[in-house]
C-alpha atoms as a PDB file:
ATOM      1  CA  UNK A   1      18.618  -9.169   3.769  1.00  0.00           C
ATOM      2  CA  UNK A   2      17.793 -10.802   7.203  1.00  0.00           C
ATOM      3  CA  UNK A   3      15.041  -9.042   8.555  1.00  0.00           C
ATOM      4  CA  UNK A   4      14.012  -8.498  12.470  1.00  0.00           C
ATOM      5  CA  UNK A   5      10.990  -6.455  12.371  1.00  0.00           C
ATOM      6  CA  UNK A   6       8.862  -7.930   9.688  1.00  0.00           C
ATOM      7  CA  UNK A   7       8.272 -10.984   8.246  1.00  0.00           C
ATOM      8  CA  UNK A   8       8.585 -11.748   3.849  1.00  0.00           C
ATOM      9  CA  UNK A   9       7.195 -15.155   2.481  1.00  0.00           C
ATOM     10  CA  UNK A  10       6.331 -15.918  -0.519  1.00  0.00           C
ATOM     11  CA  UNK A  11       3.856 -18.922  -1.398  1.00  0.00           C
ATOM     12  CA  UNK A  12       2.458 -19.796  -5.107  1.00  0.00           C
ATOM     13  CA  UNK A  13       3.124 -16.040  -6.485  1.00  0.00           C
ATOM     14  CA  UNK A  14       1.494 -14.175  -3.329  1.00  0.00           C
ATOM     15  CA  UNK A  15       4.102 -12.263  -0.836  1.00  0.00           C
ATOM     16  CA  UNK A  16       2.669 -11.961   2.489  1.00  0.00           C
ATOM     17  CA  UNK A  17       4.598  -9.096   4.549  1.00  0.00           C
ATOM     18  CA  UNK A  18       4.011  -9.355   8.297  1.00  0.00           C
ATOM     19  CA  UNK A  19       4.951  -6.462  10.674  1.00  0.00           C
ATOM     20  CA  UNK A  20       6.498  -8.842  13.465  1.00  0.00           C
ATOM     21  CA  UNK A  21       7.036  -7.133  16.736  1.00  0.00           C
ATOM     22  CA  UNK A  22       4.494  -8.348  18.356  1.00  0.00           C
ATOM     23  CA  UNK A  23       5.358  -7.868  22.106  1.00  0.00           C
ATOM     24  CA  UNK A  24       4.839  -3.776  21.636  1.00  0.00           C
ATOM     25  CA  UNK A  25       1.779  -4.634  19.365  1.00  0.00           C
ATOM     26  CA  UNK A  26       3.976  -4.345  15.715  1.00  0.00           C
ATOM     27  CA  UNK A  27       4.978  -0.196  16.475  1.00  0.00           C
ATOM     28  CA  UNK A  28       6.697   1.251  13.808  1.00  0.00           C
ATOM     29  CA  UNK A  29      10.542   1.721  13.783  1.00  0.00           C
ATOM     30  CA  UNK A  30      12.670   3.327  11.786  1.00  0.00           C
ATOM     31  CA  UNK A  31      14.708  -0.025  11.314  1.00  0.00           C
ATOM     32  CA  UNK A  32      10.696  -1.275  10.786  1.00  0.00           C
ATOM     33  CA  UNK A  33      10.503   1.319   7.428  1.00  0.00           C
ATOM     34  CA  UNK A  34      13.958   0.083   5.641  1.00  0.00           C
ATOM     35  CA  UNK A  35      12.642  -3.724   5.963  1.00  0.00           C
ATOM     36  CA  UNK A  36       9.073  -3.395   4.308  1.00  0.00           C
ATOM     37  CA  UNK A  37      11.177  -0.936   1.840  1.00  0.00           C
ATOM     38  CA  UNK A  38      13.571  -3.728   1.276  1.00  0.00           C
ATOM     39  CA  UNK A  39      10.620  -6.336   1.141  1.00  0.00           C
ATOM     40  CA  UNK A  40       8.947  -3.760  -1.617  1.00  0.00           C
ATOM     41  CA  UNK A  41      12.197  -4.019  -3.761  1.00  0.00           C
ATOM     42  CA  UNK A  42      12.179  -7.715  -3.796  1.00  0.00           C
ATOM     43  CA  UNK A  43       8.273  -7.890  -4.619  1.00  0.00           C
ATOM     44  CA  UNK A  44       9.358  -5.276  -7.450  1.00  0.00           C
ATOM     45  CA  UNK A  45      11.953  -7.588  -8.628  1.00  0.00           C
ATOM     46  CA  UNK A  46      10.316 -10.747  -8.547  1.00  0.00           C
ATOM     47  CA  UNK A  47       7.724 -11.508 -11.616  1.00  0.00           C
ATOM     48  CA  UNK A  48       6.839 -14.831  -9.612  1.00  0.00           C
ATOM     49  CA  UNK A  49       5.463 -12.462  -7.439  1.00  0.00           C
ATOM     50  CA  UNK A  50       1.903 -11.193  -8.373  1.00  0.00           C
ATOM     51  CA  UNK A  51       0.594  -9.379  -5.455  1.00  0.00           C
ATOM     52  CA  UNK A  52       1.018  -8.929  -1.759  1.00  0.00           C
ATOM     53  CA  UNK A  53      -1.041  -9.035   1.467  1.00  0.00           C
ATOM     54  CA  UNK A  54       0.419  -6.530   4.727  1.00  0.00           C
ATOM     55  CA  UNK A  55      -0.565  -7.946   7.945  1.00  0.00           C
ATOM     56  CA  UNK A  56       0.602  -7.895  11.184  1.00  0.00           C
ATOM     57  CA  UNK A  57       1.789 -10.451  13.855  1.00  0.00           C
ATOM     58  CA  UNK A  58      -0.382 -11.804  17.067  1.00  0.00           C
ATOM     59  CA  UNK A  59      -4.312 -11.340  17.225  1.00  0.00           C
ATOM     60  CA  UNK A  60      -4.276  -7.531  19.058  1.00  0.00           C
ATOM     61  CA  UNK A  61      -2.712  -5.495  16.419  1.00  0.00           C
ATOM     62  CA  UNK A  62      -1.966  -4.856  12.595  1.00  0.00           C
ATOM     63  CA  UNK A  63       0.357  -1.643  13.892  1.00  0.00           C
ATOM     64  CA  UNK A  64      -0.314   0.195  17.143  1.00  0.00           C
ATOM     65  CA  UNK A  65       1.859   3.305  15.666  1.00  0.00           C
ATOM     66  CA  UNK A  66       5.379   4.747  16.056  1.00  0.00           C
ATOM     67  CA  UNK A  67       7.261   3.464  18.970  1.00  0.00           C
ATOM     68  CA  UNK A  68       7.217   5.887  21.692  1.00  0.00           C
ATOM     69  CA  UNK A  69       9.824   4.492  23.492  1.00  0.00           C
ATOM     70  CA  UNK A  70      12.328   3.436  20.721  1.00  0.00           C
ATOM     71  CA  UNK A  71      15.584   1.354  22.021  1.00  0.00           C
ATOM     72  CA  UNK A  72      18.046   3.924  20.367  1.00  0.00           C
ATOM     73  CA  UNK A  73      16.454   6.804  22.584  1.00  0.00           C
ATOM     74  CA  UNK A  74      15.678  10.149  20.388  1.00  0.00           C
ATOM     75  CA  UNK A  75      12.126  11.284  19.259  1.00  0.00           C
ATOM     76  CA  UNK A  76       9.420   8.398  18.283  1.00  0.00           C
ATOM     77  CA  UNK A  77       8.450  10.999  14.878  1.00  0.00           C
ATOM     78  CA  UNK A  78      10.945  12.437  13.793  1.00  0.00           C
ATOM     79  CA  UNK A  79      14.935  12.628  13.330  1.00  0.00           C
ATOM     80  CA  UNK A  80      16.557  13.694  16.584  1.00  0.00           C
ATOM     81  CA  UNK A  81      19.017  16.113  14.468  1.00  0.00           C
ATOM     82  CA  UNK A  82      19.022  19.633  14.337  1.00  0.00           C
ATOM     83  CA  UNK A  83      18.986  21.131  10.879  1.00  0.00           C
ATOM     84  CA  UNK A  84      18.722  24.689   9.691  1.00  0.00           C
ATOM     85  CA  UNK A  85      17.405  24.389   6.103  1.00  0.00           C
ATOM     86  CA  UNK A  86      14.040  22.655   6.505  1.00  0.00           C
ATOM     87  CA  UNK A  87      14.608  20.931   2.827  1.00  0.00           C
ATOM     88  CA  UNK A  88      17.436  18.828   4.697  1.00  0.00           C
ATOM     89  CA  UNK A  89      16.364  15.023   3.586  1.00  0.00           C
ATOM     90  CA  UNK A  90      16.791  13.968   7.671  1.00  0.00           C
ATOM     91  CA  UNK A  91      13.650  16.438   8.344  1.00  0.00           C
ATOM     92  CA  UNK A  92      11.573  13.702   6.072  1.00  0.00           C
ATOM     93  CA  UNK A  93       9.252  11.766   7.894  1.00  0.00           C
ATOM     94  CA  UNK A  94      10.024   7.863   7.693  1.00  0.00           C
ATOM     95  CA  UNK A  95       5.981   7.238   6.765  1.00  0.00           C
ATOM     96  CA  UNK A  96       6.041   9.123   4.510  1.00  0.00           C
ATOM     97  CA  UNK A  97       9.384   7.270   2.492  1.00  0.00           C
ATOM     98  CA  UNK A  98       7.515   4.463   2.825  1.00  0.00           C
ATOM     99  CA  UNK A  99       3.772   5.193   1.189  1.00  0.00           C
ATOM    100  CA  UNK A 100       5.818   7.071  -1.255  1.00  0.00           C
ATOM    101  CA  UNK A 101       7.372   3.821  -1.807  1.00  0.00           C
ATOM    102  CA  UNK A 102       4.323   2.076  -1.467  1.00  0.00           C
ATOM    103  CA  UNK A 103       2.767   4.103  -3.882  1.00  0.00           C
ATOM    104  CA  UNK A 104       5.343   3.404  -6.862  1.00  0.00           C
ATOM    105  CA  UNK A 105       4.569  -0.782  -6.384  1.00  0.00           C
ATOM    106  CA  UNK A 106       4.059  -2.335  -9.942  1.00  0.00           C
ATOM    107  CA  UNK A 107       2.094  -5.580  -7.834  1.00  0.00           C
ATOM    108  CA  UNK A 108      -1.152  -4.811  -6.302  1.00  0.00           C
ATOM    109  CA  UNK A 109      -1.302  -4.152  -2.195  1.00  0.00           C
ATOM    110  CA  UNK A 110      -3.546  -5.923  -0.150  1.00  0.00           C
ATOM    111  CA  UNK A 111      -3.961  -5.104   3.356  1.00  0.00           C
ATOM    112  CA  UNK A 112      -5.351  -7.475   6.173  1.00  0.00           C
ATOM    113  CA  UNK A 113      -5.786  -5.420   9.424  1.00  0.00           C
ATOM    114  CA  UNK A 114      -6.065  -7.860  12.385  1.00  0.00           C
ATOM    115  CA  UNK A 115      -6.306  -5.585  14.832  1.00  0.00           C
ATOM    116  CA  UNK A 116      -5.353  -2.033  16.221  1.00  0.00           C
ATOM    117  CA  UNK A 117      -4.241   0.318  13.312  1.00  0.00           C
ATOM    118  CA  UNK A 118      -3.418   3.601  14.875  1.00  0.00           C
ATOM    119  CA  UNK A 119      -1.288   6.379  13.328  1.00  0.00           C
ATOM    120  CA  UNK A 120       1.233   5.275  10.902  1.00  0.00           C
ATOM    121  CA  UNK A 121      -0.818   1.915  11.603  1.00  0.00           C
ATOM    122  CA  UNK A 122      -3.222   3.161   9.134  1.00  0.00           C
ATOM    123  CA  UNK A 123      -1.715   5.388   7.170  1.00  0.00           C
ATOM    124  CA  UNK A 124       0.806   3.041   5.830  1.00  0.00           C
ATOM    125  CA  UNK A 125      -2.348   1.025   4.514  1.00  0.00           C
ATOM    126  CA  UNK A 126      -3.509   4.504   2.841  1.00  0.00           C
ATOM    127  CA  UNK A 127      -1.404   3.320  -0.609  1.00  0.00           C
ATOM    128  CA  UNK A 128      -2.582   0.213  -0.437  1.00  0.00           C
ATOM    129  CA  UNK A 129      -4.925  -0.844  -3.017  1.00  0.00           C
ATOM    130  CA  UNK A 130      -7.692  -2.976  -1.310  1.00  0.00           C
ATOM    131  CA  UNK A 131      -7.908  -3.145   2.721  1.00  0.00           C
ATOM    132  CA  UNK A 132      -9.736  -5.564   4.712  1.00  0.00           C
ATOM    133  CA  UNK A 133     -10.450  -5.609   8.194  1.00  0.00           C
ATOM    134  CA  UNK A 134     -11.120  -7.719  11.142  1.00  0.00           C
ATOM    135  CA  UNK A 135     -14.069  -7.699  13.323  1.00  0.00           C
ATOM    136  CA  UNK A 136     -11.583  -6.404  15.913  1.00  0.00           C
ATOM    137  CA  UNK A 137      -9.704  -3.669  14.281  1.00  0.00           C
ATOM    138  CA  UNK A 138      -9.205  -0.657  15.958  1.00  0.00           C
ATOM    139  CA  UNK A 139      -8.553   2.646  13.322  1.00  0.00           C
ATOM    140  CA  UNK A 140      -7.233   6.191  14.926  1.00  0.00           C
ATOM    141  CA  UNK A 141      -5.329   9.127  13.140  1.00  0.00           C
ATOM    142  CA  UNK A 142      -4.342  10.616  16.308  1.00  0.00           C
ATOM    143  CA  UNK A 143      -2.049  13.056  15.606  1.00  0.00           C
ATOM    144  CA  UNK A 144      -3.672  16.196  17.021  1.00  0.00           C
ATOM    145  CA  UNK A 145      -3.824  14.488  20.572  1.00  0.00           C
ATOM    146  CA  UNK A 146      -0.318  13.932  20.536  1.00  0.00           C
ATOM    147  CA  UNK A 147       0.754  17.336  19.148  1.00  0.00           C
ATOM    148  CA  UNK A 148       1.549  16.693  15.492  1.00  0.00           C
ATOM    149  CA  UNK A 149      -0.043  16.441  12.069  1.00  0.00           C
ATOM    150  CA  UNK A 150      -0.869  13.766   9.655  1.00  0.00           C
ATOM    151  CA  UNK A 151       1.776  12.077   8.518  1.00  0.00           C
ATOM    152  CA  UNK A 152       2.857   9.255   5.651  1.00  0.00           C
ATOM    153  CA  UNK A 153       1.156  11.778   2.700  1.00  0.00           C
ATOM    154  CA  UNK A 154      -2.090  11.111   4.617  1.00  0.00           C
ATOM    155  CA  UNK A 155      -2.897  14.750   4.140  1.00  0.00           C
ATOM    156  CA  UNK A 156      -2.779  13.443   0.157  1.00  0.00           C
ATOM    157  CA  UNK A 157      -4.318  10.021   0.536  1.00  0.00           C
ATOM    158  CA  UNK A 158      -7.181  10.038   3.044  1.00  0.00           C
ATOM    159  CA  UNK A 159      -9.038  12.352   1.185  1.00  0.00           C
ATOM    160  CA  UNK A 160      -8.713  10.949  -1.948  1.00  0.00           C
ATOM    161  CA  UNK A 161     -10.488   7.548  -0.453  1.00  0.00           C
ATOM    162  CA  UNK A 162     -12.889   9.026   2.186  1.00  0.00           C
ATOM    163  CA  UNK A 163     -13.223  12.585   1.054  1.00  0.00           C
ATOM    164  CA  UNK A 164     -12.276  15.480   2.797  1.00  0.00           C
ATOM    165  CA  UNK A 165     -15.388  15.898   5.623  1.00  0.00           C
ATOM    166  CA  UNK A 166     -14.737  12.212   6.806  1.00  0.00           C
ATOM    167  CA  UNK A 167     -11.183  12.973   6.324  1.00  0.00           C
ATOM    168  CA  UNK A 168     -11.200  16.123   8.484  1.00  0.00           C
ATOM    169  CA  UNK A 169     -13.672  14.093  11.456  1.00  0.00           C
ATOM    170  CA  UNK A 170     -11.142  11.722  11.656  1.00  0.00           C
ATOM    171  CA  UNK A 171      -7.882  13.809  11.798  1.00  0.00           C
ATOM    172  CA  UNK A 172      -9.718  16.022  14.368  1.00  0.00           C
ATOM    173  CA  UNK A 173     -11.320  14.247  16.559  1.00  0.00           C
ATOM    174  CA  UNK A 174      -8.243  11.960  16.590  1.00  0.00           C
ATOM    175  CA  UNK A 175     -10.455   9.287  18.531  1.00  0.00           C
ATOM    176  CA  UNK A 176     -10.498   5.709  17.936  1.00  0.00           C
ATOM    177  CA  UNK A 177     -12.864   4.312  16.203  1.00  0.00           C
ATOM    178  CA  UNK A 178     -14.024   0.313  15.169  1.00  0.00           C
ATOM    179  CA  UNK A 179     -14.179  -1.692  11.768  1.00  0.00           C
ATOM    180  CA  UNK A 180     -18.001  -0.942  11.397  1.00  0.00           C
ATOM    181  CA  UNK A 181     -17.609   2.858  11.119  1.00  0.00           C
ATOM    182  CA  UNK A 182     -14.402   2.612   8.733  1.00  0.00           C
ATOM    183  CA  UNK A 183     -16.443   0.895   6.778  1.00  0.00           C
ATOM    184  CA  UNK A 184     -19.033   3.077   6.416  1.00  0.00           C
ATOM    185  CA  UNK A 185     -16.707   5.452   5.713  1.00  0.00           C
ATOM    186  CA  UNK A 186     -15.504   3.826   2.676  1.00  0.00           C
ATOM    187  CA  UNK A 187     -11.386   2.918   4.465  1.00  0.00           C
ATOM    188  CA  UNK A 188     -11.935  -0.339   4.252  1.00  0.00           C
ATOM    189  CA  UNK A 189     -13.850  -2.701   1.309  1.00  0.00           C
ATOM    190  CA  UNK A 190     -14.911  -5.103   4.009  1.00  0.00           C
ATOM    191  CA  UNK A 191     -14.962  -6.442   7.690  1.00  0.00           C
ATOM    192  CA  UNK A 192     -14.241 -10.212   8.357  1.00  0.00           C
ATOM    193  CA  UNK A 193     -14.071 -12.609  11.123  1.00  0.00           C
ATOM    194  CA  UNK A 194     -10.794 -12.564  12.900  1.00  0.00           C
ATOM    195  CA  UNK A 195     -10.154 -16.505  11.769  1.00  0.00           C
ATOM    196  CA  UNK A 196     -11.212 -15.633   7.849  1.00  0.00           C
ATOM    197  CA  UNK A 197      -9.789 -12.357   7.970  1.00  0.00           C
ATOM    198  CA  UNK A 198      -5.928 -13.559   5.960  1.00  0.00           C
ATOM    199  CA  UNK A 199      -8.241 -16.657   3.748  1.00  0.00           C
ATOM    200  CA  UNK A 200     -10.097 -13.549   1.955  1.00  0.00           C
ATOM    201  CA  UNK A 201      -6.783 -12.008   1.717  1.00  0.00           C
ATOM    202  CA  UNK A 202      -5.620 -14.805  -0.248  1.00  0.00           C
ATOM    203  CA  UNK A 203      -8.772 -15.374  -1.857  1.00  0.00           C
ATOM    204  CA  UNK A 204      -8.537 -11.751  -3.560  1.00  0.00           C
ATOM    205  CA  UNK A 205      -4.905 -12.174  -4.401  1.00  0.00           C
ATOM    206  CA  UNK A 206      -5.661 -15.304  -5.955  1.00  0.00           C
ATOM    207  CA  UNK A 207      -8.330 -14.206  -8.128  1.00  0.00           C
ATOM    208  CA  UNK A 208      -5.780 -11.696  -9.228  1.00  0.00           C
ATOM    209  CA  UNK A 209      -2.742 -14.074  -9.868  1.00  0.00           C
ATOM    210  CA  UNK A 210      -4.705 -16.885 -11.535  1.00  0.00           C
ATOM    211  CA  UNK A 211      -6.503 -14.586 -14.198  1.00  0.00           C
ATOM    212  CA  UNK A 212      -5.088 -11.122 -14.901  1.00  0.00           C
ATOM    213  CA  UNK A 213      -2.277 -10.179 -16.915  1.00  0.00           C
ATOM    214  CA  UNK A 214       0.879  -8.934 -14.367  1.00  0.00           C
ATOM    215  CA  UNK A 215       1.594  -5.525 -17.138  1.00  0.00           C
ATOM    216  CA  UNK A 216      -1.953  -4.791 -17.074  1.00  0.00           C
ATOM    217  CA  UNK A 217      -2.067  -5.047 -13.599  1.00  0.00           C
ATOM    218  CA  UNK A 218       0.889  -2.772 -13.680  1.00  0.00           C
ATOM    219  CA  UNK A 219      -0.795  -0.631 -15.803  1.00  0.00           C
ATOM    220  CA  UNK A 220      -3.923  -0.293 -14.263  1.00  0.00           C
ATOM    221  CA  UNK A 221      -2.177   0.528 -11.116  1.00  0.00           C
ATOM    222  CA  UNK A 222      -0.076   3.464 -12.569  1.00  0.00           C
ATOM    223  CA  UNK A 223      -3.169   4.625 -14.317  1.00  0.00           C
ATOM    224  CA  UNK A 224      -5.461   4.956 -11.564  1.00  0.00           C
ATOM    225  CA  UNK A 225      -3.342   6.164  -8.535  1.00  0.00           C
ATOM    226  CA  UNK A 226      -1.389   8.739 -10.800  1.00  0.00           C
ATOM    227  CA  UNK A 227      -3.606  10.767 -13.485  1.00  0.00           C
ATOM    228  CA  UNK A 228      -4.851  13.453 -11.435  1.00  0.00           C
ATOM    229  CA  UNK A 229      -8.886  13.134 -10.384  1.00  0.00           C
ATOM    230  CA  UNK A 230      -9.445  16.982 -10.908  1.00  0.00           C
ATOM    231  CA  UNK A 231      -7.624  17.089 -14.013  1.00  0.00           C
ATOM    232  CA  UNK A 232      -9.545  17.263 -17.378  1.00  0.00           C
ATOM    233  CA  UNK A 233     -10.671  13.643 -18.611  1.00  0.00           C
ATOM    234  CA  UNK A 234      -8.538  14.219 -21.799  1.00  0.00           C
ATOM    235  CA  UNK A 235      -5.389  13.291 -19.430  1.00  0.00           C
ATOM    236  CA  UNK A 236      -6.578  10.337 -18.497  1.00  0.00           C
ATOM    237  CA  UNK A 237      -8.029   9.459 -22.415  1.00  0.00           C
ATOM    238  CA  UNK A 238      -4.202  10.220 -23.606  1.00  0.00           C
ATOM    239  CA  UNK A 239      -2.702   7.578 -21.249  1.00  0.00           C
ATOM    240  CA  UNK A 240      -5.545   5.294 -22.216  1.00  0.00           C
ATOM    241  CA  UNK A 241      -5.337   5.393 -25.635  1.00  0.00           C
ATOM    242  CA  UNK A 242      -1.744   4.841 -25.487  1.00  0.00           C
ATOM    243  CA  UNK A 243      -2.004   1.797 -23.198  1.00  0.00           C
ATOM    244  CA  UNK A 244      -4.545   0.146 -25.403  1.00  0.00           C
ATOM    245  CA  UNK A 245      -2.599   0.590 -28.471  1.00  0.00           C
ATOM    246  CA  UNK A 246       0.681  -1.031 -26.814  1.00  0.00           C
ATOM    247  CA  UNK A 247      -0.950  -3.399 -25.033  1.00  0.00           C
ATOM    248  CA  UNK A 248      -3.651  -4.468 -28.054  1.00  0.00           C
ATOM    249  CA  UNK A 249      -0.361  -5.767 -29.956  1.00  0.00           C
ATOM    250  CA  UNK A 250       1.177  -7.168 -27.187  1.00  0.00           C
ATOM    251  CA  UNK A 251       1.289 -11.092 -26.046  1.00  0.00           C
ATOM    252  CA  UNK A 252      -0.795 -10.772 -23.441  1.00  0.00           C
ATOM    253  CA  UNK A 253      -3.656  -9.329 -25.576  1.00  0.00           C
ATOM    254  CA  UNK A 254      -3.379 -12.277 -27.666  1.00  0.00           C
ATOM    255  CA  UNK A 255      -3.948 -15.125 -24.939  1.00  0.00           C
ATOM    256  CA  UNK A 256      -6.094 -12.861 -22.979  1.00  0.00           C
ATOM    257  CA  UNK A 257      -8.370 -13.550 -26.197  1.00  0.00           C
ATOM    258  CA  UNK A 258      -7.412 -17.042 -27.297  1.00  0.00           C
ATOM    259  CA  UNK A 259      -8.139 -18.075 -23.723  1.00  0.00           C
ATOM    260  CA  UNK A 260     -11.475 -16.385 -23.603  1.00  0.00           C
ATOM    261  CA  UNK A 261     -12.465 -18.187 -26.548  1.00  0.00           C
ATOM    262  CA  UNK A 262     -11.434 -21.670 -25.654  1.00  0.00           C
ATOM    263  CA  UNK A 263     -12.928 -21.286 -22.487  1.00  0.00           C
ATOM    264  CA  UNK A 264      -9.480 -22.153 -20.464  1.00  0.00           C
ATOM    265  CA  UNK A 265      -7.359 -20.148 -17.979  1.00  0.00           C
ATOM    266  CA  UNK A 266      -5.230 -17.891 -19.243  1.00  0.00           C
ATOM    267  CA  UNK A 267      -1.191 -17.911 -19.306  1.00  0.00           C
ATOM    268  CA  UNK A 268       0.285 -14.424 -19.907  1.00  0.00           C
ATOM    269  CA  UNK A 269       3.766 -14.375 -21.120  1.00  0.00           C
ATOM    270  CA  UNK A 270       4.600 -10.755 -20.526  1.00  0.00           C
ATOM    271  CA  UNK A 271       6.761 -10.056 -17.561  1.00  0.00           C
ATOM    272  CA  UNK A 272       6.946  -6.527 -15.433  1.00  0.00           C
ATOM    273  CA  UNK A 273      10.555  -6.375 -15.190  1.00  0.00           C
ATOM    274  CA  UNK A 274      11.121  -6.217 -19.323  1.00  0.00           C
ATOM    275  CA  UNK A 275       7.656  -5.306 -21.311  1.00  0.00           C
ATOM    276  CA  UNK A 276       6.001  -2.708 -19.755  1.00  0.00           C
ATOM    277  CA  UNK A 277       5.146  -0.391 -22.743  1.00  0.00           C
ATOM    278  CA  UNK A 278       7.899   1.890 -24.327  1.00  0.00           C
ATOM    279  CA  UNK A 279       6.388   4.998 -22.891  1.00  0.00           C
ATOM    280  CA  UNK A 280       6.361   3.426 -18.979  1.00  0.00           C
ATOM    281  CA  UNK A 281       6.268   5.843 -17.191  1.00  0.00           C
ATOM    282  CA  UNK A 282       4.954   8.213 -18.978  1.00  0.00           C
ATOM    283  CA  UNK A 283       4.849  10.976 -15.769  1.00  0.00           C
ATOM    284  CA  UNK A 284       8.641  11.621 -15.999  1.00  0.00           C
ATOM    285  CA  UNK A 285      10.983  11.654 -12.695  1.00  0.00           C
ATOM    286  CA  UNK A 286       9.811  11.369  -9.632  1.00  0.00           C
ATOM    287  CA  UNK A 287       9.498  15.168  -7.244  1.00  0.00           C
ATOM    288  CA  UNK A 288      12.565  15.857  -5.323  1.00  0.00           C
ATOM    289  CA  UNK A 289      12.407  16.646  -1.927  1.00  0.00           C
ATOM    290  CA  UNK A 290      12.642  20.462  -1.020  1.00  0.00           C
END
């Protein structure tokens, strides 16, 4: 797939996915949503791949939100179509499609914000497993000035990282607010120099593809975003156990250890796309939407 809206390249086993409309500050499209999906597939698909940094193009913004003026006319949030039966698939919101899809990535997420995140801007990064910010980035969930609601499973995300006070401060005061105060707020895991901003990127993703094990990263992803935080620990013990007693007689346990022991980098043999353990995924289909 030729893509017009973002940008895919792949360099030694990191995928770098760049929202690329710079001239209206990278605003989200509809057309925007099926290329990152797209991209998301092919990371997915790829074991060469081993993780993936999200930026965006030009030094003013990572995403400045939905495009209020999009080119095929209608609504900037929503499908312009009238349906009666509010489970109609056209009343989901394209943000949400894509943190959902976000969400079920078997490659760890990495986001770079280089500038103004506002919106979907941010709440695409929500799913995203570690994000980084510039000195200049801008951060707003603005929905209640323009009229709406969080969107993009925000409402399930935001809390989960910040907690729901700093969750609710944001989403009602809807202001903008600067790298410094997101990361006191626990959004983001650090604040970086515009020019160093996409080298830490890198640096984390390397770390990751030079010495972890791509099903245990798989793995560990699953396990953390998916067994429920207020559910009792025994959940969480039964996926564990199971997980350590695949994995334990797998490949990748066995050069994980050799390695250690001969004081060398490890290779891992074990591939995503054919030996994740026999009960992957052990949480069963994914919802329907209703």
């Amino acid at each position: 797939m030729g893509y017009s809206q973002i940008d895919y390249q792949v360099s030694e086993g990191i995928a770098t996915i760049t929202l690329n409309r710079p001239d209206k500050l990278n605003a989200f499209t509809r057309t925007m949503m099926d290329e990152i999906v797209d991209a998301m597939d092919r990371v997915d698909g790829d074991d060469g791949v081993r993780a993936v940094i999200f930026t965006g193009a030009g030094e003013r913004a990572f995403c400045a939100g939905a495009d209020l003026t999009p080119e095929g006319g209608g609504g900037p949030f929503s499908n312009p179509a009238a349906v009666e039966d509010l489970s109609d698939p056209r009343v989901r919101d394209s943000g949400g499609v894509l943190t959902l899809r976000l969400y079920r990535s078997t490659k760890p997420l990495i986001s770079a914000c280089n500038g103004a995140a506002v919106g979907v801007g941010i709440t695409m990064q929500l799913p995203m497993d570690i994000r980084l910010a510039s000195e200049n980035a801008r951060y707003g969930f603005v929905f209640a000035r323009r009229g709406i609601v969080p969107e993009a499973c925000s409402s399930w995300f935001l809390p989960r990282l910040v907690g729901v006070s700093q969750a609710l401060e944001w989403c009602m005061t809807g202001r903008i607010f600067d790298a410094q105060e997101a990361l006191r707020g626990g959004l983001v895991r650090s604040v970086h120099p515009q020019g160093e901003l996409i080298d830490t990127a890198r640096g984390l993703a390397r770390e990751i593809a030079d010495n972890t094990s791509a099903v245990s990263i798989a793995m560990t992803r699953a396990m953390l975003w998916r067994v429920p935080p207020g559910a009792h620990p025994m959940e969480a013990h039964k996926v564990d156990s199971r997980a350590i007693y695949r994995l334990s007689k797998a490949a990748d346990a066995k050069e994980g250890v050799q390695s250690f022991l001969e004081k060398r980098s490890p290779d891992f043999p074990l591939r995503v796309s054919r030996d994740m353990p026999d009960f992957y995924p052990w949480w069963g289909a994914e919802p329907d939407y209703e």
